[in-house]
N, C-alpha and C. Protein backbone atom coordinates (compact mmCIF):
# COMPACT_ATOMS: atom_id res chain seq x y z
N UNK A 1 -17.84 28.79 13.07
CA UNK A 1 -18.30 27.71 12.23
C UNK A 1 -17.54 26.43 12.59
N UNK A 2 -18.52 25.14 13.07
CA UNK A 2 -17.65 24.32 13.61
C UNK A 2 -17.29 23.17 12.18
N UNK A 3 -16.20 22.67 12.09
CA UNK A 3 -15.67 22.21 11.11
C UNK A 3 -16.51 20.44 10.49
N UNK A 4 -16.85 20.19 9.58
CA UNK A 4 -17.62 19.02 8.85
C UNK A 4 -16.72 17.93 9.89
N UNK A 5 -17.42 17.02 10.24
CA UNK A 5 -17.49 15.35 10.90
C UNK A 5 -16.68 14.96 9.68
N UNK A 6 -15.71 13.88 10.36
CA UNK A 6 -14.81 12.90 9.03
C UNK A 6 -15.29 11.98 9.55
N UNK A 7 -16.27 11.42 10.52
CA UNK A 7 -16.50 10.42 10.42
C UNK A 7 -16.59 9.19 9.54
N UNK A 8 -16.90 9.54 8.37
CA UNK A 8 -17.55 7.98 7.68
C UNK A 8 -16.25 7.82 6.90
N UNK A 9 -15.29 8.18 7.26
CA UNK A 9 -13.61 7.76 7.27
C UNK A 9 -13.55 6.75 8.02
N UNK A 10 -13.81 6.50 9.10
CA UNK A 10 -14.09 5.52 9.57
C UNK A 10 -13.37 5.37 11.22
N UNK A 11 -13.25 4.24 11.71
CA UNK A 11 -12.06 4.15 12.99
C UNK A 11 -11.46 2.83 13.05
N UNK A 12 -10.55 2.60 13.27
CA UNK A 12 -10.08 1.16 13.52
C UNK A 12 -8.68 1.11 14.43
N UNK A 13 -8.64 -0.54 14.58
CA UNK A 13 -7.24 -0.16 15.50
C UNK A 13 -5.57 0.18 14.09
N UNK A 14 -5.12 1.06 14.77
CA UNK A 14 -4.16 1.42 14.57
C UNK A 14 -3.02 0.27 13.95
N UNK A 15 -2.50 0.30 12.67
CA UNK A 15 -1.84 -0.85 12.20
C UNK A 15 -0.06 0.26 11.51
N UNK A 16 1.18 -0.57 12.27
CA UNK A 16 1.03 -2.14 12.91
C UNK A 16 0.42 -1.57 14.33
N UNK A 17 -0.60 -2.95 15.10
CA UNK A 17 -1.46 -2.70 16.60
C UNK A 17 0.06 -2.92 17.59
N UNK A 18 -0.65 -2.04 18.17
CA UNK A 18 0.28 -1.15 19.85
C UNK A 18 -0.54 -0.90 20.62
N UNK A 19 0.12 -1.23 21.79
CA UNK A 19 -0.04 -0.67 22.95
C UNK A 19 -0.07 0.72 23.55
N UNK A 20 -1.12 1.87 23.94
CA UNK A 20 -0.96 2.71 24.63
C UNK A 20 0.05 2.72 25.64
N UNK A 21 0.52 4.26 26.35
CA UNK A 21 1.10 4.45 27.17
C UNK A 21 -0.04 3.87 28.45
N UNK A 22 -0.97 4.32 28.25
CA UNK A 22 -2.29 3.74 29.23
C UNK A 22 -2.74 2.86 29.44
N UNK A 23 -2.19 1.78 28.39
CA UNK A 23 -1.89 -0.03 28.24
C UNK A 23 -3.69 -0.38 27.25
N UNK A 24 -3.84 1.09 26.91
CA UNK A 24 -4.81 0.16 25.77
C UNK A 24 -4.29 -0.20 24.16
N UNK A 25 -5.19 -0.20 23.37
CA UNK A 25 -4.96 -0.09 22.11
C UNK A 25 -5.18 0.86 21.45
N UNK A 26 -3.60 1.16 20.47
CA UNK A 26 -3.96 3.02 19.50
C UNK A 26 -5.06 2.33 18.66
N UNK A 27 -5.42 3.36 18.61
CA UNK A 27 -6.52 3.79 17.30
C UNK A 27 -6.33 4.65 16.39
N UNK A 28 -6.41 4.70 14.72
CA UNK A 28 -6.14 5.32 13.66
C UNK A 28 -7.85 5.70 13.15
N UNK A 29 -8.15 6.55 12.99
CA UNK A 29 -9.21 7.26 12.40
C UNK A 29 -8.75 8.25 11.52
N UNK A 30 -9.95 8.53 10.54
CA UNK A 30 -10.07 10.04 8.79
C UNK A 30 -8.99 9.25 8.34
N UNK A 31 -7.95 10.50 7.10
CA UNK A 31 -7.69 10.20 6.62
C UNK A 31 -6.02 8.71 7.09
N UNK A 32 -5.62 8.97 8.54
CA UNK A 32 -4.13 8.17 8.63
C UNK A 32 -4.90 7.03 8.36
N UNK A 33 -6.24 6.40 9.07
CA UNK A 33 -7.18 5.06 8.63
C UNK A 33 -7.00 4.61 7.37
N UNK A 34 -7.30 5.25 6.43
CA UNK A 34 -6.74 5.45 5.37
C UNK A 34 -5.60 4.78 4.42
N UNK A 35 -5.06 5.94 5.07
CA UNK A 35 -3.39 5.39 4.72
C UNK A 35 -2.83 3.98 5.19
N UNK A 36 -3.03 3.44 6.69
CA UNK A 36 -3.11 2.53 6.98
C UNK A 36 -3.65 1.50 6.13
N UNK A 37 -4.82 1.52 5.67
CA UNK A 37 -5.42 0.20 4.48
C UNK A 37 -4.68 0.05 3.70
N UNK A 38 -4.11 0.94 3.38
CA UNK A 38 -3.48 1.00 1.75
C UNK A 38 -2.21 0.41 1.97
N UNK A 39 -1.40 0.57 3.27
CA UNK A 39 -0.14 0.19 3.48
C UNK A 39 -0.57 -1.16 3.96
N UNK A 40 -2.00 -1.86 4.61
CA UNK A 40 -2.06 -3.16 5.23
C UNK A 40 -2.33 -4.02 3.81
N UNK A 41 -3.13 -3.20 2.58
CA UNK A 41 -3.54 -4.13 1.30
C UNK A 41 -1.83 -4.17 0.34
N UNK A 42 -1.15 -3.15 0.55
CA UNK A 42 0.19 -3.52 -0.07
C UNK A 42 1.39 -4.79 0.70
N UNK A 43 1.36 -4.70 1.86
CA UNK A 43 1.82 -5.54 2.80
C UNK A 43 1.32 -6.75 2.72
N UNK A 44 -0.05 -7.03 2.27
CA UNK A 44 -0.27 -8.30 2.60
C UNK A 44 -0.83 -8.93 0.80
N UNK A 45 0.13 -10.33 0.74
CA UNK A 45 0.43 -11.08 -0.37
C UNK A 45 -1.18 -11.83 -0.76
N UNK A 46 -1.63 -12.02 -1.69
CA UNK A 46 -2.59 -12.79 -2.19
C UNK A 46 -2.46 -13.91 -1.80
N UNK A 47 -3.58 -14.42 -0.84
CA UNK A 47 -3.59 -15.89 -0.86
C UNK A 47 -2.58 -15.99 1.07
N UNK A 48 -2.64 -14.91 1.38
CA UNK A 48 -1.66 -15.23 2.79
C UNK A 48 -2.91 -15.06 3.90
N UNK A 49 -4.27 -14.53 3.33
CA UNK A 49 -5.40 -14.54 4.47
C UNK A 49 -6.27 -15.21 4.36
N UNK A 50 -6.43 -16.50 5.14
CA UNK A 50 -6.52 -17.85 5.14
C UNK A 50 -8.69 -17.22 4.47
N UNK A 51 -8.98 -16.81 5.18
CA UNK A 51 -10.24 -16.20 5.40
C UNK A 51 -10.93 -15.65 3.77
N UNK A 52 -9.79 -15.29 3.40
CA UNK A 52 -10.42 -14.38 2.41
C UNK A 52 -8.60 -14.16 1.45
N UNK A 53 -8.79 -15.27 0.59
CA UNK A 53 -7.57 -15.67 0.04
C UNK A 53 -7.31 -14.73 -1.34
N UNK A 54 -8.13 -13.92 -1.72
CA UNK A 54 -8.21 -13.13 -2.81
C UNK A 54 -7.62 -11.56 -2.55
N UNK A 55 -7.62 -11.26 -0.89
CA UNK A 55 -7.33 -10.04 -0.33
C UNK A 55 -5.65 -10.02 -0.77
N UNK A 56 -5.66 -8.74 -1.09
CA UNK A 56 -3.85 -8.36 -0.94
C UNK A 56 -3.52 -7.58 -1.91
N UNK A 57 -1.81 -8.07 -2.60
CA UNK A 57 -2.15 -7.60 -3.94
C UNK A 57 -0.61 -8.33 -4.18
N UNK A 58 -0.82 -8.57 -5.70
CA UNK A 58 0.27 -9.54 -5.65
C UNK A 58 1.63 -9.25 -6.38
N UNK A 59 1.88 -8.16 -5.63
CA UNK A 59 3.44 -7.42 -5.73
C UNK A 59 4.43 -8.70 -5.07
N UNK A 60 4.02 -9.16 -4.31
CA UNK A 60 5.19 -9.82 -3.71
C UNK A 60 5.57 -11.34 -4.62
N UNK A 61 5.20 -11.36 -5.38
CA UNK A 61 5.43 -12.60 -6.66
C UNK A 61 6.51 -11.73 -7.33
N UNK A 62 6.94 -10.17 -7.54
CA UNK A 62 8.10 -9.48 -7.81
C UNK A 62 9.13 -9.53 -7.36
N UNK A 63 9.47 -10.17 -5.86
CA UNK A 63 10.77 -10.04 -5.04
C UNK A 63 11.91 -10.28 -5.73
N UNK A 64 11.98 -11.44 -6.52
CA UNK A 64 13.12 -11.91 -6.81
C UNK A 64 13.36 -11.61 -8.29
N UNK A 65 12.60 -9.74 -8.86
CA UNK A 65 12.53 -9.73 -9.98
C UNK A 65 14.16 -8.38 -9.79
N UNK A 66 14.34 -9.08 -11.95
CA UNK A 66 15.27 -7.43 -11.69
C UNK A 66 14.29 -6.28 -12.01
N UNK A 67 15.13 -4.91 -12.00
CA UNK A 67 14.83 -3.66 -11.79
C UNK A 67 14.60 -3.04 -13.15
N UNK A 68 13.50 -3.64 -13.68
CA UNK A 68 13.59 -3.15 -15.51
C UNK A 68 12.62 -2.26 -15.35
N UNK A 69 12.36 -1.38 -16.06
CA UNK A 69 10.98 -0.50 -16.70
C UNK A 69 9.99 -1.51 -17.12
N UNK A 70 9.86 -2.58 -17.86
CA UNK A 70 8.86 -3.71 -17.76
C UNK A 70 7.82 -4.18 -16.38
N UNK A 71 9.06 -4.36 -15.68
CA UNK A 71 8.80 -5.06 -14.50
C UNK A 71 8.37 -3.79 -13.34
N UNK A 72 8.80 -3.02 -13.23
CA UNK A 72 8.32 -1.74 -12.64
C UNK A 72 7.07 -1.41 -12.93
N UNK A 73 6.58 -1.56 -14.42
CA UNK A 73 4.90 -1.03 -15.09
C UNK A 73 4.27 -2.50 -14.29
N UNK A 74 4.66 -3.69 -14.58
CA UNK A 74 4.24 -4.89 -13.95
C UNK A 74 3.47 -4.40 -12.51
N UNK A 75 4.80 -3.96 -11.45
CA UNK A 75 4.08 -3.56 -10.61
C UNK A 75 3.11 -2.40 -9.95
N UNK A 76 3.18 -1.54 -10.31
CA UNK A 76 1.99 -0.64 -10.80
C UNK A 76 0.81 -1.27 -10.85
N UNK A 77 0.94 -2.28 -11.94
CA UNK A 77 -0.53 -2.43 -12.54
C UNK A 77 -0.90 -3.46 -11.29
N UNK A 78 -0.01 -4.11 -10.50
CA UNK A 78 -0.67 -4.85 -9.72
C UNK A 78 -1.20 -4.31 -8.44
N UNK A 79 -0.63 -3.29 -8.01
CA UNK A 79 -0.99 -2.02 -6.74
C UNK A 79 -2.16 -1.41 -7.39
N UNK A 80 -2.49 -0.54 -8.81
CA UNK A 80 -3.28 -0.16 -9.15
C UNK A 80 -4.79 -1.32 -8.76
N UNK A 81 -4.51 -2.42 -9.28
CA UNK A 81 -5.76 -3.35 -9.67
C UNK A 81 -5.99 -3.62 -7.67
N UNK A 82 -5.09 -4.41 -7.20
CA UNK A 82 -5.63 -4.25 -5.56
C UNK A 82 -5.88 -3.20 -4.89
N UNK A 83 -5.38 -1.79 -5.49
CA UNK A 83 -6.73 -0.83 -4.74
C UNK A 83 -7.78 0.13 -4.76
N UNK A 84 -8.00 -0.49 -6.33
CA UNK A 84 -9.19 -0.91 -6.94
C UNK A 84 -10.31 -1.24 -5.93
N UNK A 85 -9.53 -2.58 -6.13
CA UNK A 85 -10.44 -3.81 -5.34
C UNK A 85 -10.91 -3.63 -4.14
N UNK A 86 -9.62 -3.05 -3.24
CA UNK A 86 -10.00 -2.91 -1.67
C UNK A 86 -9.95 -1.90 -1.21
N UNK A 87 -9.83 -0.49 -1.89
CA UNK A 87 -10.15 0.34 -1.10
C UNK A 87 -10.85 1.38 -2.15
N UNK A 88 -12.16 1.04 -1.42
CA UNK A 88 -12.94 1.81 -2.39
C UNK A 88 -13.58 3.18 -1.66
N UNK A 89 -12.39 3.68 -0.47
CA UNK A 89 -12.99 5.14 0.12
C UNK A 89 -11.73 5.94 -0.95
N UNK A 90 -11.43 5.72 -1.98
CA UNK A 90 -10.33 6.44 -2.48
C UNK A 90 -10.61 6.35 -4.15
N UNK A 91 -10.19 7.66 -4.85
CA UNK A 91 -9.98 7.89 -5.92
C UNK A 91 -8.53 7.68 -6.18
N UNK A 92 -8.43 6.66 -6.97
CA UNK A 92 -6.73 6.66 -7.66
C UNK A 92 -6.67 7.65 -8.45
N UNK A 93 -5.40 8.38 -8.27
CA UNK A 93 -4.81 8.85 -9.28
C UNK A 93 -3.37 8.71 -10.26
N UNK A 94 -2.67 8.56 -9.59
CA UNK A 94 -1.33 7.64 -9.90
C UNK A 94 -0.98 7.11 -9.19
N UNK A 95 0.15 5.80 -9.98
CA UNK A 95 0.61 4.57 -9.21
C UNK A 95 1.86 4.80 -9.82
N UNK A 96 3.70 5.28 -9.18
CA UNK A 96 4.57 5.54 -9.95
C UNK A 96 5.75 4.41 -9.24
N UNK A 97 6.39 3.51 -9.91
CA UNK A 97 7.48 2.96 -9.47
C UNK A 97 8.36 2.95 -9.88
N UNK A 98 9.45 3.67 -8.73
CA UNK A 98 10.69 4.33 -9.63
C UNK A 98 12.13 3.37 -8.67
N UNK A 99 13.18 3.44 -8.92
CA UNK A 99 14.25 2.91 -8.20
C UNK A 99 14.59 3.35 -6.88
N UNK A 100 14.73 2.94 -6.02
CA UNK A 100 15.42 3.46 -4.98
C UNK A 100 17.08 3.89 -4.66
N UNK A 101 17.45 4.01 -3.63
CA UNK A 101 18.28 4.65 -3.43
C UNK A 101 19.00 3.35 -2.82
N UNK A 102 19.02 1.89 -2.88
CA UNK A 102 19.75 0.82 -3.14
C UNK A 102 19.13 0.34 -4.81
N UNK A 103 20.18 -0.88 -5.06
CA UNK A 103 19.76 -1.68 -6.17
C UNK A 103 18.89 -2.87 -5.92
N UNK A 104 18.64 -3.03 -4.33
CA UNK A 104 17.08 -3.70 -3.94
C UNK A 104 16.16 -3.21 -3.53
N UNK A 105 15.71 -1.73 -3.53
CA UNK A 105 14.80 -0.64 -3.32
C UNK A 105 14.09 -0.29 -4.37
N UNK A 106 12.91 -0.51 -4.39
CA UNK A 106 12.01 0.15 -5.34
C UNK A 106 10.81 1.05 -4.55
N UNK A 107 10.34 2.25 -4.87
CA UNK A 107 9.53 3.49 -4.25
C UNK A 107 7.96 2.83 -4.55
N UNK A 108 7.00 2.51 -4.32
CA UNK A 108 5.75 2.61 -4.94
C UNK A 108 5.52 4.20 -4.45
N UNK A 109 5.12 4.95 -5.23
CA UNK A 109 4.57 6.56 -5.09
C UNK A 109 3.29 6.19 -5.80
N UNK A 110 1.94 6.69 -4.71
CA UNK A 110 0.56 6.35 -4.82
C UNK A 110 -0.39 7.52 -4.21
N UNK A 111 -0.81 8.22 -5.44
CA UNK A 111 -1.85 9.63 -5.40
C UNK A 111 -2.82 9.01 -5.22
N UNK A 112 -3.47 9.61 -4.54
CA UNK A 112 -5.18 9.40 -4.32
C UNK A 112 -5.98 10.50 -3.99
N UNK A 113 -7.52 10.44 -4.18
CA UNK A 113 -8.13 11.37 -3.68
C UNK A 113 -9.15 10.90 -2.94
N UNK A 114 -9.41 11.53 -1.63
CA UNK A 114 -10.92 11.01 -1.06
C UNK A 114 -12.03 10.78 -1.41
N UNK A 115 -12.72 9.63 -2.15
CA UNK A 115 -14.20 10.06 -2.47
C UNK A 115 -15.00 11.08 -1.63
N UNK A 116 -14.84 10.65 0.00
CA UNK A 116 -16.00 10.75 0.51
C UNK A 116 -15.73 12.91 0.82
N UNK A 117 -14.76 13.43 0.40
CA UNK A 117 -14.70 14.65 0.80
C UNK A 117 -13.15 15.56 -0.18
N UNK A 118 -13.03 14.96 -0.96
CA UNK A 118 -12.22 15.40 -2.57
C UNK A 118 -10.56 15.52 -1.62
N UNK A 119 -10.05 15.23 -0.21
CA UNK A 119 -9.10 15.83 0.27
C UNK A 119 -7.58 14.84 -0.69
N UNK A 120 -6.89 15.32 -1.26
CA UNK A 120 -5.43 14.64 -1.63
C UNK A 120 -4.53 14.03 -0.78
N UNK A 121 -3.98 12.67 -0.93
CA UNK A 121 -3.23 11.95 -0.32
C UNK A 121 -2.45 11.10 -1.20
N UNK A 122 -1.46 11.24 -0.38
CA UNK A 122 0.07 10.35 -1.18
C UNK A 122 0.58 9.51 -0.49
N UNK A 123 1.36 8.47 -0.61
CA UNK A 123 1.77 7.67 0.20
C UNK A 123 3.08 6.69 -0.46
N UNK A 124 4.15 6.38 -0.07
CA UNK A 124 5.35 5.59 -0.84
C UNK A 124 5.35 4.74 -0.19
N UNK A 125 5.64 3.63 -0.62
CA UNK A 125 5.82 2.46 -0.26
C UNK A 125 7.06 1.93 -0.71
N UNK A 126 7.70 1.08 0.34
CA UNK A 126 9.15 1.01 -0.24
C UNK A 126 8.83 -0.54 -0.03
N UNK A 127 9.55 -1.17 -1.39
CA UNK A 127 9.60 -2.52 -1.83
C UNK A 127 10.72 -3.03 -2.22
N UNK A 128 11.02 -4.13 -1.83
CA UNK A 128 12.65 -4.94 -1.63
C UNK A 128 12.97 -5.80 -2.32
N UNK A 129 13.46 -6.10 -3.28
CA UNK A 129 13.68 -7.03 -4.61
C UNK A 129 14.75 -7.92 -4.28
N UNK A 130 14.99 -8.96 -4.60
CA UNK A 130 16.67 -9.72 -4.54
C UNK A 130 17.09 -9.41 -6.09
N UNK A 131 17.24 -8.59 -6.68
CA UNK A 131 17.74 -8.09 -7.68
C UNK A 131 18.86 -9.36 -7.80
N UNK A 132 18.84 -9.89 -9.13
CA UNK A 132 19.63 -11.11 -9.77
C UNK A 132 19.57 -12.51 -8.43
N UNK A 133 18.80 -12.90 -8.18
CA UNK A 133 18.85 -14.00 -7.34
C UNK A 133 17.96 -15.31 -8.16
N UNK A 134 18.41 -16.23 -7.85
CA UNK A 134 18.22 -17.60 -8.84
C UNK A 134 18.36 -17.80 -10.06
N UNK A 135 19.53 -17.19 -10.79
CA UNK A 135 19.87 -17.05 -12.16
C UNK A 135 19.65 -15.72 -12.84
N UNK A 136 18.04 -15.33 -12.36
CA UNK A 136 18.01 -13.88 -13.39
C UNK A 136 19.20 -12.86 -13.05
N UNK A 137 19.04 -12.36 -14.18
CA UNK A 137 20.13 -11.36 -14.11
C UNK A 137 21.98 -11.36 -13.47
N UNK A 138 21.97 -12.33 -12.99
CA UNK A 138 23.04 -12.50 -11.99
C UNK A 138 24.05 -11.92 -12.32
N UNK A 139 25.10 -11.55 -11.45
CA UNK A 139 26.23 -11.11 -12.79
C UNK A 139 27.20 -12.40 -12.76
């Protein structure tokens, strides 16, 4: 029995784009394609793609936040709502932001499920704060 096509996962170039050993360009296809969007829509700030100024998600207005449980649900809800928006080959299931293992490290931990074929995927994202910089919090 030969195994179901993942095609309509899709194909694209491979992000961040590289060079083959063969001097072409990698390619990411199924689910790493995927994962890739989700890490290119967290990476990239609202309003930084000249083209389409609404794309992103706007975690990075957090950098210079402190490390509260407030501000942690803050960001959640803003990862939740951009991939919503932009990636609609995925079922959310949780969006968890917990501390890292510095006091400028924060984890995004992000469940999902495939629409197009029910398979589970997770993915962390690590996010960098100036914890107390320009007055807040300072000690």
């Amino acid at each position: 029995m030969t195994a179901p096509s993942r095609d309509f996962l899709g194909k694209g170039p491979a992000f961040p784009l590289r060079v083959t050993p063969q001097g072409g360009i990698a390619w990411a296809s199924e689910e790493s394609l995927v994962q890739q969007s989700i890490w290119v829509i967290l990476a990239t700030g609202k309003g930084e793609m000249q083209r389409n100024p609404r794309f992103g998600c706007g975690i990075h207005d957090f950098v210079s936040m402190a490390d509260t449980p407030a501000n942690r649900a803050q960001l959640a809800h803003q990862v939740r709502d951009a991939l919503l928006e932009w990636e609609r080959r995925i079922e959310l299931m949780d969006v968890r932001v917990r501390s890292g293992d510095t006091q400028t490290t924060l984890m995004i931990e992000i469940d999902y499920r495939l629409r197009s074929n029910h398979a589970f995927g997770s993915l962390v994202y690590p996010f960098y704060i100036l914890d107390g910089v320009g007055g807040q919090d300072a000690a």
